[in-house]
C-alpha atoms as a PDB file:
ATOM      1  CA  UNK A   1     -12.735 -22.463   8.647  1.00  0.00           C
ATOM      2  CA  UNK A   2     -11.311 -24.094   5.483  1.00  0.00           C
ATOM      3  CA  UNK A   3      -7.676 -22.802   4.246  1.00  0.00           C
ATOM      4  CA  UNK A   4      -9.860 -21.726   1.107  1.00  0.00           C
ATOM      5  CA  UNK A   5     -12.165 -19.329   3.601  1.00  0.00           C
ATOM      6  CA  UNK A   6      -8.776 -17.852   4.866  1.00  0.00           C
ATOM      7  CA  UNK A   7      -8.391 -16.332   1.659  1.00  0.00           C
ATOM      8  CA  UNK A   8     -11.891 -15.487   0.278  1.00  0.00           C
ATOM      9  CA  UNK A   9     -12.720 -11.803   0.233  1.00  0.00           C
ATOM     10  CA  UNK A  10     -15.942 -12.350  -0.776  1.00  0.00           C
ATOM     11  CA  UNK A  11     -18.701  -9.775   0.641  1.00  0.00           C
ATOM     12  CA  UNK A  12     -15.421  -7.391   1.811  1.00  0.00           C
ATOM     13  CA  UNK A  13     -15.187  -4.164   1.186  1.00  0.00           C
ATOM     14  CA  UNK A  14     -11.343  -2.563  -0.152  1.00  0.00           C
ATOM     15  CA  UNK A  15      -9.837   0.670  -0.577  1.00  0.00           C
ATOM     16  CA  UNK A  16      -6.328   0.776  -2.532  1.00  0.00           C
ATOM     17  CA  UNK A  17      -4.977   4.409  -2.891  1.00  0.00           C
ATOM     18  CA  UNK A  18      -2.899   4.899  -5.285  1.00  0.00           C
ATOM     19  CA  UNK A  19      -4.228   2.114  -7.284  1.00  0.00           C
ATOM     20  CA  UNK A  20      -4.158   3.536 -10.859  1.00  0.00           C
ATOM     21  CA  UNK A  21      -0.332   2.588 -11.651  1.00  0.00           C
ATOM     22  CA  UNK A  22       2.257  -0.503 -10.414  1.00  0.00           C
ATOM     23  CA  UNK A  23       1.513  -2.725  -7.287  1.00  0.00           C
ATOM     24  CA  UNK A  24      -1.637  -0.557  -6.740  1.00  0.00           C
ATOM     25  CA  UNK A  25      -3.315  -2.169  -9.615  1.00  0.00           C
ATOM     26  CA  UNK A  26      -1.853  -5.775  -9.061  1.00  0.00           C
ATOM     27  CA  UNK A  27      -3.374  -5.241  -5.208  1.00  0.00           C
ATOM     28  CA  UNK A  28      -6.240  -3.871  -6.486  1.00  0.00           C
ATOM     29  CA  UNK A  29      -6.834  -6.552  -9.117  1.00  0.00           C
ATOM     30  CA  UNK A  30      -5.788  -9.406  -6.645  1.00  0.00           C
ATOM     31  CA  UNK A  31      -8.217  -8.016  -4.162  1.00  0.00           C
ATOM     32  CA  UNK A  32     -10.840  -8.087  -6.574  1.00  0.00           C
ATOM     33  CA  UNK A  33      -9.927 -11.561  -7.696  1.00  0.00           C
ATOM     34  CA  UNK A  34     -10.378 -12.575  -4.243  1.00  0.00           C
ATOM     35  CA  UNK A  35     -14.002 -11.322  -3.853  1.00  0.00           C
ATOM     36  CA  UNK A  36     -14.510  -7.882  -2.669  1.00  0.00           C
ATOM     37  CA  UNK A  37     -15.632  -4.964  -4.124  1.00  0.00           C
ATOM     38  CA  UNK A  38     -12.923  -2.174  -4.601  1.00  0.00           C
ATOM     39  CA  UNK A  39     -12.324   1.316  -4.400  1.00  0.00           C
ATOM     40  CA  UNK A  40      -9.164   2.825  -6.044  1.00  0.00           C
ATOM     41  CA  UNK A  41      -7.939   6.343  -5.972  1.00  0.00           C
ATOM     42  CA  UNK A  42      -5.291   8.474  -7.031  1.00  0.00           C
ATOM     43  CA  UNK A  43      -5.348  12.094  -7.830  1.00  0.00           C
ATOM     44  CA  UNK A  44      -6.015  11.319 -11.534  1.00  0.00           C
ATOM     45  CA  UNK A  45      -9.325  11.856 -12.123  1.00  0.00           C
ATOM     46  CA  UNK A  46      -9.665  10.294 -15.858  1.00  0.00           C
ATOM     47  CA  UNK A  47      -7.001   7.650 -15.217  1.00  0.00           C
ATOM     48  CA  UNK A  48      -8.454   6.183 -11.926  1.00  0.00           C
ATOM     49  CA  UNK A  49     -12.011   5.975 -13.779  1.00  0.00           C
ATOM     50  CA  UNK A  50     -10.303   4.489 -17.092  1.00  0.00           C
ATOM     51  CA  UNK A  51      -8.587   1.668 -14.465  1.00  0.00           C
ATOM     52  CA  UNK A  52     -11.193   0.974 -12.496  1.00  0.00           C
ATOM     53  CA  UNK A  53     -13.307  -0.001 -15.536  1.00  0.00           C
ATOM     54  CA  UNK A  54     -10.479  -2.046 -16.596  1.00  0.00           C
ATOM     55  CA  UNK A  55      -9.917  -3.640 -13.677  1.00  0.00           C
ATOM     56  CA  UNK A  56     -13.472  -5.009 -13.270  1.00  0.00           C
ATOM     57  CA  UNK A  57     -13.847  -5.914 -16.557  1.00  0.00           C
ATOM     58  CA  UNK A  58     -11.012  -8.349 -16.295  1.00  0.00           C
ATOM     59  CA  UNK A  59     -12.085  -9.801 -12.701  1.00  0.00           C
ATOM     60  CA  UNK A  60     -15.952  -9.649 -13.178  1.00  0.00           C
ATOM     61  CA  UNK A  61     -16.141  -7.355  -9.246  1.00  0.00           C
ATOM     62  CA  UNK A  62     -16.693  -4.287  -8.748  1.00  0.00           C
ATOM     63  CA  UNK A  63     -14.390  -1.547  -8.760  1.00  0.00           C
ATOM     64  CA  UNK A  64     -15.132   2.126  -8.235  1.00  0.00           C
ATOM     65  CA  UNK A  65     -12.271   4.913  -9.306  1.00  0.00           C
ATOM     66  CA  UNK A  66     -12.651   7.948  -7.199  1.00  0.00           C
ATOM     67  CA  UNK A  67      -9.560  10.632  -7.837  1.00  0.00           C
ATOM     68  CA  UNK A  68      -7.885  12.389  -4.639  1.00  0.00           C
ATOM     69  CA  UNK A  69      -5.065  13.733  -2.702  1.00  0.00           C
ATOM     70  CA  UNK A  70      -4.159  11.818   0.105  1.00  0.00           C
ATOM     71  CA  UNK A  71      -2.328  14.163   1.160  1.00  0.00           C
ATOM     72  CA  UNK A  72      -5.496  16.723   1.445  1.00  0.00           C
ATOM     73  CA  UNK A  73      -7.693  15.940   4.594  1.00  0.00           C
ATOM     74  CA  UNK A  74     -10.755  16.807   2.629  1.00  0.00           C
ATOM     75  CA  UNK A  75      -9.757  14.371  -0.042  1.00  0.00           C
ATOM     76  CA  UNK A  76      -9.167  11.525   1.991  1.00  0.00           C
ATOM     77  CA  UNK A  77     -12.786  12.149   3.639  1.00  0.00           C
ATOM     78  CA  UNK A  78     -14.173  12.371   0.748  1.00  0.00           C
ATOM     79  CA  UNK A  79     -12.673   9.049  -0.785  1.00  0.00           C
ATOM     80  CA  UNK A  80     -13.979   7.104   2.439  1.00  0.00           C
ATOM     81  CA  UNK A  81     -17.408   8.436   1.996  1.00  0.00           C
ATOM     82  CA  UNK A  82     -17.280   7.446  -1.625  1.00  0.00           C
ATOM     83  CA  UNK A  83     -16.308   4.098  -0.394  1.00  0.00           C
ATOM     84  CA  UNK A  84     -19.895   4.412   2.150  1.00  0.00           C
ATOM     85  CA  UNK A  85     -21.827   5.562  -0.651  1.00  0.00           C
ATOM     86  CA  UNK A  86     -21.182   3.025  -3.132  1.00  0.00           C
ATOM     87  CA  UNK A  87     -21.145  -0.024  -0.905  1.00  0.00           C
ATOM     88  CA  UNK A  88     -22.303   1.033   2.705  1.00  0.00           C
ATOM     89  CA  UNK A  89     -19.059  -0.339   4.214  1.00  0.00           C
ATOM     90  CA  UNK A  90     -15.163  -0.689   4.599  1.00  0.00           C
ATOM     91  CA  UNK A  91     -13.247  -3.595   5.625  1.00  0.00           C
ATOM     92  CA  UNK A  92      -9.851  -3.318   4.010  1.00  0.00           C
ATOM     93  CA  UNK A  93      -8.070   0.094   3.586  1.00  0.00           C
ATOM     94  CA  UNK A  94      -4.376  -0.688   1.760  1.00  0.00           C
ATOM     95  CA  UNK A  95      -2.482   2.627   1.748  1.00  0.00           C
ATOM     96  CA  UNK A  96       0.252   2.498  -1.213  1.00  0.00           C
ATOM     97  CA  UNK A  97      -0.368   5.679  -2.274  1.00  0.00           C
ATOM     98  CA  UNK A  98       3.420   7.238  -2.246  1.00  0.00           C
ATOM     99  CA  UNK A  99       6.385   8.989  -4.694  1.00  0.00           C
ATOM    100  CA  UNK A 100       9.355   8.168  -4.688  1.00  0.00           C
ATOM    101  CA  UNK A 101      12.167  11.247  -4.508  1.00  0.00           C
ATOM    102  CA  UNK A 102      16.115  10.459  -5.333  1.00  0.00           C
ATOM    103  CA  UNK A 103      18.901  12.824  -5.131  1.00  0.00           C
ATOM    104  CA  UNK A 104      21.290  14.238  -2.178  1.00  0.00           C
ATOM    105  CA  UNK A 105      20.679  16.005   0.638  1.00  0.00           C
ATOM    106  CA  UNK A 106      22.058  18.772  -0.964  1.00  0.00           C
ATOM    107  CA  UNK A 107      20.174  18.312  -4.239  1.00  0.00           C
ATOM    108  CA  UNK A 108      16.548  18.745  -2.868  1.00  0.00           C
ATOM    109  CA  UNK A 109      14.699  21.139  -1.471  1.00  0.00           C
ATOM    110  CA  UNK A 110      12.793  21.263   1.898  1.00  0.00           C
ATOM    111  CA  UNK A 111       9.988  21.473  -0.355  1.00  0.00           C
ATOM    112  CA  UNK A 112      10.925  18.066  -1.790  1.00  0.00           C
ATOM    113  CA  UNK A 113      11.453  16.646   1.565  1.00  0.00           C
ATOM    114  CA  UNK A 114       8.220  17.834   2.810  1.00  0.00           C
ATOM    115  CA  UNK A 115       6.495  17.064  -0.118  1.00  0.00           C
ATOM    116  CA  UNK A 116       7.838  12.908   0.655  1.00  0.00           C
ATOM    117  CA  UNK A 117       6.662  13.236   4.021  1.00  0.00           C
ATOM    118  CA  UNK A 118       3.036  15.098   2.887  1.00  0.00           C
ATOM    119  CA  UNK A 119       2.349  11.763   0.928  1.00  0.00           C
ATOM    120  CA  UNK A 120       3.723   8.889   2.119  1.00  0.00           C
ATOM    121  CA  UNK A 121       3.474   9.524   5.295  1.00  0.00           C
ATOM    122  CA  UNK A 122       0.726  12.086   6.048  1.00  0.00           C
ATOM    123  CA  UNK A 123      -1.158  10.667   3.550  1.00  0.00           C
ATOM    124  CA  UNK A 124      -1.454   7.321   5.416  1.00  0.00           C
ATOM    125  CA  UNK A 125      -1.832   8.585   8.452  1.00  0.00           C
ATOM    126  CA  UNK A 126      -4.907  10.826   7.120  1.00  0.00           C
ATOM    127  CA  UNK A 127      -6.635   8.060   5.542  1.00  0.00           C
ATOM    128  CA  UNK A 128      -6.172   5.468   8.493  1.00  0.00           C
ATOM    129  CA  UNK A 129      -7.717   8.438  10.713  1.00  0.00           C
ATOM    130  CA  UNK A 130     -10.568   8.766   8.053  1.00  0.00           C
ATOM    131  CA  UNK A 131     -11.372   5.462   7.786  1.00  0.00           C
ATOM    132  CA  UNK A 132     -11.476   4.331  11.198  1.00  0.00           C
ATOM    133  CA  UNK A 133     -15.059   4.983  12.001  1.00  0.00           C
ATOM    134  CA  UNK A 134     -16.074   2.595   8.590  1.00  0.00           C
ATOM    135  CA  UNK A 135     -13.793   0.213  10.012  1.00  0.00           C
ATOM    136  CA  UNK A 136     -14.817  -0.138  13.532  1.00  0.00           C
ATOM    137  CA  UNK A 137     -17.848  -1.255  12.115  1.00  0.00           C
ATOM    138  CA  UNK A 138     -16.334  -4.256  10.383  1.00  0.00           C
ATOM    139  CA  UNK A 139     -15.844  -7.725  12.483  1.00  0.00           C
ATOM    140  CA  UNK A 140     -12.726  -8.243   9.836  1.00  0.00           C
ATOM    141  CA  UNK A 141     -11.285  -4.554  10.006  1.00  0.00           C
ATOM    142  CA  UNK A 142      -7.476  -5.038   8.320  1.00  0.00           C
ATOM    143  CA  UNK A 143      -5.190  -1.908   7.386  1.00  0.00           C
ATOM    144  CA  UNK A 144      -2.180  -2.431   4.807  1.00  0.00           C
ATOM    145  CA  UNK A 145      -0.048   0.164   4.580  1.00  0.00           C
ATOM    146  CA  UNK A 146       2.593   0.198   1.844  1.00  0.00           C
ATOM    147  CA  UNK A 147       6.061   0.771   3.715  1.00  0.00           C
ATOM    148  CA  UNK A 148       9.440  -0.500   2.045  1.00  0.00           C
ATOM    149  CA  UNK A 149      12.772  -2.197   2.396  1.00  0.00           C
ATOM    150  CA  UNK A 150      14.334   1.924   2.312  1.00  0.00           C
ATOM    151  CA  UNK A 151      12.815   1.722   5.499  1.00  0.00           C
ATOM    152  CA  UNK A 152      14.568  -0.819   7.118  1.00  0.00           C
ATOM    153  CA  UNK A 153      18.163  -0.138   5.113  1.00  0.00           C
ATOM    154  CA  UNK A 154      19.938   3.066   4.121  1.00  0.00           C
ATOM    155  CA  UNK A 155      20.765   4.608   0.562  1.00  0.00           C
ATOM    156  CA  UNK A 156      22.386   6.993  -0.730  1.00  0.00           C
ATOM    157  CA  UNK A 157      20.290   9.785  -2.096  1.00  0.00           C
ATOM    158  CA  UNK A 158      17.531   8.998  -0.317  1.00  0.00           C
ATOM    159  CA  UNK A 159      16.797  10.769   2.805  1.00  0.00           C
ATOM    160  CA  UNK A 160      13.136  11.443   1.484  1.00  0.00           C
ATOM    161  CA  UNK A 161      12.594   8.085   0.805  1.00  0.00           C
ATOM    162  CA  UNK A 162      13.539   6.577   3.486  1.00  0.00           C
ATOM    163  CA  UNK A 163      12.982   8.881   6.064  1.00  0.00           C
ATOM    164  CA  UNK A 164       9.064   8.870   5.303  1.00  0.00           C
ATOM    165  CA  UNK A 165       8.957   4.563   4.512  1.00  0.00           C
ATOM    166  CA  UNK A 166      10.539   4.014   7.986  1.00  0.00           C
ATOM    167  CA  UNK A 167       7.861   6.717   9.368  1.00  0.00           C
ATOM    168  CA  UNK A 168       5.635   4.404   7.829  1.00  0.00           C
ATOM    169  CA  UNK A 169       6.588   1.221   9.044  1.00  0.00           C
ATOM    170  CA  UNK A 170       6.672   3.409  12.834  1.00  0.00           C
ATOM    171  CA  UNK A 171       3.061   4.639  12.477  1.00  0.00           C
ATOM    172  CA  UNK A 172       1.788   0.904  11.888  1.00  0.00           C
ATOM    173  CA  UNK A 173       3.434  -0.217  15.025  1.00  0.00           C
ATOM    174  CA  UNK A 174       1.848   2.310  17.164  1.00  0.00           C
ATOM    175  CA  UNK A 175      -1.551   1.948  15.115  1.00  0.00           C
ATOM    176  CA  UNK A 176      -1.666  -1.325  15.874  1.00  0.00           C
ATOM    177  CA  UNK A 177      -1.234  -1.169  19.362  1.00  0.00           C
ATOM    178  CA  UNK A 178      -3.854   1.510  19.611  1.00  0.00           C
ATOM    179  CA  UNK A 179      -6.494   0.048  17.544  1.00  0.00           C
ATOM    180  CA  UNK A 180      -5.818  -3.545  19.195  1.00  0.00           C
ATOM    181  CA  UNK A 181      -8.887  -3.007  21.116  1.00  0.00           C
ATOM    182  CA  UNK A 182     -11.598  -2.504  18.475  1.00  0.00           C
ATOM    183  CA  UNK A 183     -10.195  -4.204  16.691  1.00  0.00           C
ATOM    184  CA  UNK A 184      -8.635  -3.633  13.603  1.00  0.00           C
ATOM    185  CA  UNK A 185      -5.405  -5.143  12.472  1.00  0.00           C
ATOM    186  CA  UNK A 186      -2.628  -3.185  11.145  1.00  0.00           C
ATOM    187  CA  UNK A 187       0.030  -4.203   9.147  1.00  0.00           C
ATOM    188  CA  UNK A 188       2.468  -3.511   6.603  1.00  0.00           C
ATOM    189  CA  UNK A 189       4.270  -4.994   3.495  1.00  0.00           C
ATOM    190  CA  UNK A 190       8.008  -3.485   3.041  1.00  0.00           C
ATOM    191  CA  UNK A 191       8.300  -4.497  -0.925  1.00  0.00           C
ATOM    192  CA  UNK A 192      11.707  -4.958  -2.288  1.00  0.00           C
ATOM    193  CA  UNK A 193      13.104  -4.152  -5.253  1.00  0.00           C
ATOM    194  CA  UNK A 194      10.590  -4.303  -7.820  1.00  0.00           C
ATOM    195  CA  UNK A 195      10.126  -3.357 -11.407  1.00  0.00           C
ATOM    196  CA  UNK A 196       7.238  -0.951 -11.264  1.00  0.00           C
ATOM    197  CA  UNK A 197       7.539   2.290 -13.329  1.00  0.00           C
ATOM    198  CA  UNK A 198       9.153   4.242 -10.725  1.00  0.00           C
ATOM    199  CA  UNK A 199      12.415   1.724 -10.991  1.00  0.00           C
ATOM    200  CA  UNK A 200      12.237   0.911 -14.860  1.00  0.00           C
ATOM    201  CA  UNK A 201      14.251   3.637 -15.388  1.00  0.00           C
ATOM    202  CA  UNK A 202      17.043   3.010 -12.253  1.00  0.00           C
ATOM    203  CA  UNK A 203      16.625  -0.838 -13.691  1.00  0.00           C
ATOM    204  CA  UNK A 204      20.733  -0.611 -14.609  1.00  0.00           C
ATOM    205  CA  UNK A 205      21.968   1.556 -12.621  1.00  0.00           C
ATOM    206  CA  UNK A 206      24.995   0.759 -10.251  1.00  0.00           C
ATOM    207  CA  UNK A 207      23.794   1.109  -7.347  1.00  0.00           C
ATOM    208  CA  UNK A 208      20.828  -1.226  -8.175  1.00  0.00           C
ATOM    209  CA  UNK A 209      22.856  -3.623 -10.059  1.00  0.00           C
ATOM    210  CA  UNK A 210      24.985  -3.870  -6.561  1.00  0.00           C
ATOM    211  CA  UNK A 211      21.779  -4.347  -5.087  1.00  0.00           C
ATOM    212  CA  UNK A 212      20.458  -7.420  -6.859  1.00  0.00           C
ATOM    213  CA  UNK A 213      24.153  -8.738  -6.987  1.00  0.00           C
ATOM    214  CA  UNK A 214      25.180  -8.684  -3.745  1.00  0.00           C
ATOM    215  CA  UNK A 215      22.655  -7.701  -1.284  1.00  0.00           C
ATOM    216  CA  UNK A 216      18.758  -9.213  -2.314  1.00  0.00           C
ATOM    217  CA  UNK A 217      19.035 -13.144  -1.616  1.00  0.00           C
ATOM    218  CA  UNK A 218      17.668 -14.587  -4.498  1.00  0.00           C
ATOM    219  CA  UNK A 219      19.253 -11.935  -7.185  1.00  0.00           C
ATOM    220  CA  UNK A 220      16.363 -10.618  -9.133  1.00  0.00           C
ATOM    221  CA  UNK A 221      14.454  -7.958  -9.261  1.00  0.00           C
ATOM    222  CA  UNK A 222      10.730  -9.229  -7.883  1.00  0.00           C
ATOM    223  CA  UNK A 223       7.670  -9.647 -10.725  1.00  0.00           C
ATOM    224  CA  UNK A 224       4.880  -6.975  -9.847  1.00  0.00           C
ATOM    225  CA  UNK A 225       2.533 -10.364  -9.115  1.00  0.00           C
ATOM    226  CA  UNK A 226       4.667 -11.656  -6.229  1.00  0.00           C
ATOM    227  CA  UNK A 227       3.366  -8.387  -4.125  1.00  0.00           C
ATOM    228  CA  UNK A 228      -0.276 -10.220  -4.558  1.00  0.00           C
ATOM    229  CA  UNK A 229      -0.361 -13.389  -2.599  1.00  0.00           C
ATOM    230  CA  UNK A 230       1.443 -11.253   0.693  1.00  0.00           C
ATOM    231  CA  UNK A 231      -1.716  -8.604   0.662  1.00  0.00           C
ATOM    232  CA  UNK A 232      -3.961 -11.243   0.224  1.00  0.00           C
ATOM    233  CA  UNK A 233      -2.640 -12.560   3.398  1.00  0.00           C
ATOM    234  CA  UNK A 234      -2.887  -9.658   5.353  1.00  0.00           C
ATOM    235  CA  UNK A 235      -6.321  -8.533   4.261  1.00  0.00           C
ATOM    236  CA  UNK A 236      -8.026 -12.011   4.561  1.00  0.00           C
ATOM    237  CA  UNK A 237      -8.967 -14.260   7.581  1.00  0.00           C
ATOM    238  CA  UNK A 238      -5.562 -15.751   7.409  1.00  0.00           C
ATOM    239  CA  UNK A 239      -4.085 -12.436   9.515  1.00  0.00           C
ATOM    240  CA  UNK A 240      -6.338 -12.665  12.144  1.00  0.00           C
ATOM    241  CA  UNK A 241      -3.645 -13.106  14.389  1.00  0.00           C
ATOM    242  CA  UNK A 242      -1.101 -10.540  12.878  1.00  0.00           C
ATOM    243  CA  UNK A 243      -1.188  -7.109  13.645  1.00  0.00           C
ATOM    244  CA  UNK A 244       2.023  -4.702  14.248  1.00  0.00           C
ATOM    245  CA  UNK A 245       4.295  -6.704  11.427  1.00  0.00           C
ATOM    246  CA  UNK A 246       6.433  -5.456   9.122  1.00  0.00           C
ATOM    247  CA  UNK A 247       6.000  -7.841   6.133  1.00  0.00           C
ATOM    248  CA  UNK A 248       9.148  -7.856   4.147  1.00  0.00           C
ATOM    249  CA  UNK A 249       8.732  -9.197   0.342  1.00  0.00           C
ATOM    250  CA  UNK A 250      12.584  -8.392  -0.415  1.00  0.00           C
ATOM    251  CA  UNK A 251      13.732 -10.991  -2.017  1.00  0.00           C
ATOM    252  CA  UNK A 252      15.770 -11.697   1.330  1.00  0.00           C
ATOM    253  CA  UNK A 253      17.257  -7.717   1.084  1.00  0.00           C
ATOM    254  CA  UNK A 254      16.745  -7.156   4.527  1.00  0.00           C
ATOM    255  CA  UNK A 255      18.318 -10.418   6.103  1.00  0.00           C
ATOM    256  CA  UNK A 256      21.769  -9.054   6.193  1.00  0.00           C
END
């Protein structure tokens, strides 16, 4: 197999939640750039079908915007058979559906801290479970779920956060080891600190501005693009040996 085949998608199958804002659509887009036909969902019905038609108009694939709650069992079943429906198979399920709560521990409510868990965390867990029969089926079956450098390090005023990212990064350990077998390969990437809308606003903060200074290696905040080449990786033929890893794209945060 040539270096090129590594990375061609090309008769694959993908499923991005969350895919109608930030790295979702870069993953989404790079996905599609890379040959397979997509799926993206979030629970915005008209602007998942507005980006989805925007999406494959500018790579020439095709894309297919179904809205749901990952969170909701029912949802996530229904966005896998979706996925069935329109193209009769999955090969690539990338779960970056999430939210991102700050404040204390005295600040939020349980309801908050729940709701963190409910969707980054439940949420993956749901879809992996839904998907797993469609990917069985697949001789390329890769999971990538979307963890994050909060859960490796600590913050400040992020218990939600970080207590559901490291959950995540947990669950793809043990999913890995379970579905060895089949098998499907499951992975994450822990992204660093980059500007997607959830940050923009946070962009000058101090503690972020400490951050960039003194703790991410190469001092900048990452470029939504540089998320692209790392899924590629892990969704193509080139991670047929990697399953269980924690892919940090950091900057070099975590090296400390």
């Amino acid at each position: 197999m040539t270096v090129q085949q590594l990375f061609d998608l090309n008769g694959r199958v993908a499923l991005v939640t969350g895919g109608s804002r930030g790295l979702g659509v870069a993953m989404a887009t790079a996905l599609s750039e890379a040959g397979a036909r997509v799926i993206i969902t979030s629970s915005n019905d008209a602007e998942i079908t507005q980006r989805a038609a925007q999406i494959a108009a500018n790579t020439g694939s095709e894309v297919v915007g179904v809205a749901g709650d990952v969170s909701l069992e029912a949802d996530c079943e229904r966005v896998v058979a979706a996925a069935e429906q329109a193209f009769g198979r999955l090969d690539i399920l990338v779960n970056n559906a999430g939210i991102n709560l700050r404040g204390s521990i005295d600040e939020l409510g349980i309801a908050d801290f729940e709701r963190s868990l409910s969707v980054n965390v439940t949420g993956t867990w749901l879809m992996c479970r839904a998907a797993r029969r469609l990917l069985a089926q697949s001789p390329t079956a890769r999971v990538v779920n979307v963890g994050s450098t909060f859960g490796s390090v600590g913050a400040a005023n992020r218990t939600a956060y970080t207590s559901a990212k490291g959950a995540v990064h947990q669950l793809t350990r043990a999913l890995a080891m379970e579905w060895a077998s089949i098998p499907i390969n499951v992975n994450a990437l822990a992204p660093g600190p980059f500007l997607t809308d959830m940050n923009l606003t946070h962009q000058f903060s101090g503690h972020a501005v400490r951050v960039i200074e003194h703790e991410v290696a190469l001092k900048r905040w990452a470029e939504i693009a540089e998320i692209t080449g790392p899924l590629v990786f892990l969704a193509g033929g080139a991670s047929s040996y990697v399953t269980g890893s924690i892919l940090a794209v950091d900057g070099g945060w975590t090296t400390h």
